[in-house]
Protein backbone atom coordinates (compact mmCIF):
# COMPACT_ATOMS: atom_id res chain seq x y z
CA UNK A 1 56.12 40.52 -25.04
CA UNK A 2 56.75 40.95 -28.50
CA UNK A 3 60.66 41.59 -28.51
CA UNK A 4 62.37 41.17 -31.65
CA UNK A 5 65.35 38.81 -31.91
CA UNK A 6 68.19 38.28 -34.09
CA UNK A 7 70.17 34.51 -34.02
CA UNK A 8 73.23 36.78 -33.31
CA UNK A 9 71.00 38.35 -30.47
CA UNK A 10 69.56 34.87 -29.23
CA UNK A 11 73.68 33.53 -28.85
CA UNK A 12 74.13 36.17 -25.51
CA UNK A 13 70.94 34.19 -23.95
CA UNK A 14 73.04 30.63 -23.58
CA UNK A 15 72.16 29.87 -19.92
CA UNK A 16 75.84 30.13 -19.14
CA UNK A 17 77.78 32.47 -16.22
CA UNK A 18 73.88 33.79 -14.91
CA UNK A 19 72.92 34.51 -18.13
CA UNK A 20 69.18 34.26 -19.03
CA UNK A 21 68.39 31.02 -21.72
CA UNK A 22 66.18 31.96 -24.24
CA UNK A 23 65.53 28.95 -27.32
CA UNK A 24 63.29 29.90 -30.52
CA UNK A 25 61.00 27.66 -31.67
CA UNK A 26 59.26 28.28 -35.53
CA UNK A 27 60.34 31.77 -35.02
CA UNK A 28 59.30 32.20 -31.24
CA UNK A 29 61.69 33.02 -28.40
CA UNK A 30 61.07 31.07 -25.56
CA UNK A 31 63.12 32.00 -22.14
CA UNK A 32 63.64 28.48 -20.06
CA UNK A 33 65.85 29.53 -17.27
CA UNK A 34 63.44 28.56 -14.95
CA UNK A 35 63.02 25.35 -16.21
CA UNK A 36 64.40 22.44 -14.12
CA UNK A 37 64.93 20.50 -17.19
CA UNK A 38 67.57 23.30 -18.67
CA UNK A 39 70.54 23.06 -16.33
CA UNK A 40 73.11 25.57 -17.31
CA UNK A 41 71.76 26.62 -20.46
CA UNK A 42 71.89 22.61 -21.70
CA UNK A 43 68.93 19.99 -21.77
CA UNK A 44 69.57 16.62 -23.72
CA UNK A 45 72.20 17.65 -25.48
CA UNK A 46 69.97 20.74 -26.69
CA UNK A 47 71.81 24.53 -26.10
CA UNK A 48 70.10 27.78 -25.04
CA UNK A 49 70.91 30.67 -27.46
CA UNK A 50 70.16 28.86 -30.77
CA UNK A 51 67.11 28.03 -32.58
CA UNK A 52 65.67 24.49 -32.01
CA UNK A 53 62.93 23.95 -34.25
CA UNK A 54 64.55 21.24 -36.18
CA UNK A 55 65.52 19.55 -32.84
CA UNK A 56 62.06 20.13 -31.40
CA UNK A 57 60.98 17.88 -33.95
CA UNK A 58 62.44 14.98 -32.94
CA UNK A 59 62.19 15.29 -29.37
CA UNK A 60 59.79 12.72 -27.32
CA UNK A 61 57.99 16.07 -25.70
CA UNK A 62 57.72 18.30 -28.72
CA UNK A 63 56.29 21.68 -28.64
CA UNK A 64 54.02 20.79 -26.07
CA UNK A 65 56.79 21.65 -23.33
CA UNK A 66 56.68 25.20 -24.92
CA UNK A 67 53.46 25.65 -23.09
CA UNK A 68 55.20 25.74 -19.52
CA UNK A 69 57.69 28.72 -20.27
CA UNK A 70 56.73 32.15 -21.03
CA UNK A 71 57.45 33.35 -24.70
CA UNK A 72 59.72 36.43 -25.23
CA UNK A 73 59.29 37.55 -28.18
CA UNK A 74 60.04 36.43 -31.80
CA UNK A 75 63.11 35.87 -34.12
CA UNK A 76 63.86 38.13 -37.19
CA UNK A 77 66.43 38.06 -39.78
């Protein structure tokens, strides 16, 4: 899929009240709902809806974890 994303678009996907959570990553929009590690939109202190590529970087996983959720387009200014 090859959606387009603002960061004002990417706040409505926060995991929160059934709604879908969607992180980017280096401009990639990832959707982790169905990831058991994102509980209500939150993992480790990390929030659905924003863009985590300076948080990725210091995570123990890193990017690799991107591999298990599909990517859902990308983020634009």
């Amino acid at each position: 899929m090859n959606e387009e994303f603002t960061l004002e678009d990417l706040k409505q996907f926060d995991g929160q009240n059934g709604h879908k959570a969607y992180v980017a990553v280096n401009r990639k929009i990832y959707d982790v709902t169905g990831s058991k590690e994102w509980n209500e939109g939150q993992h480790h202190g990390n929030s659905a809806g924003k863009d985590l590529s300076d948080a990725i970087k210091f995570s123990p996983h890193g990017t690799g974890m991107l591999k298990k959720v599909p990517m859902v387009g990308r983020l634009v200014k």
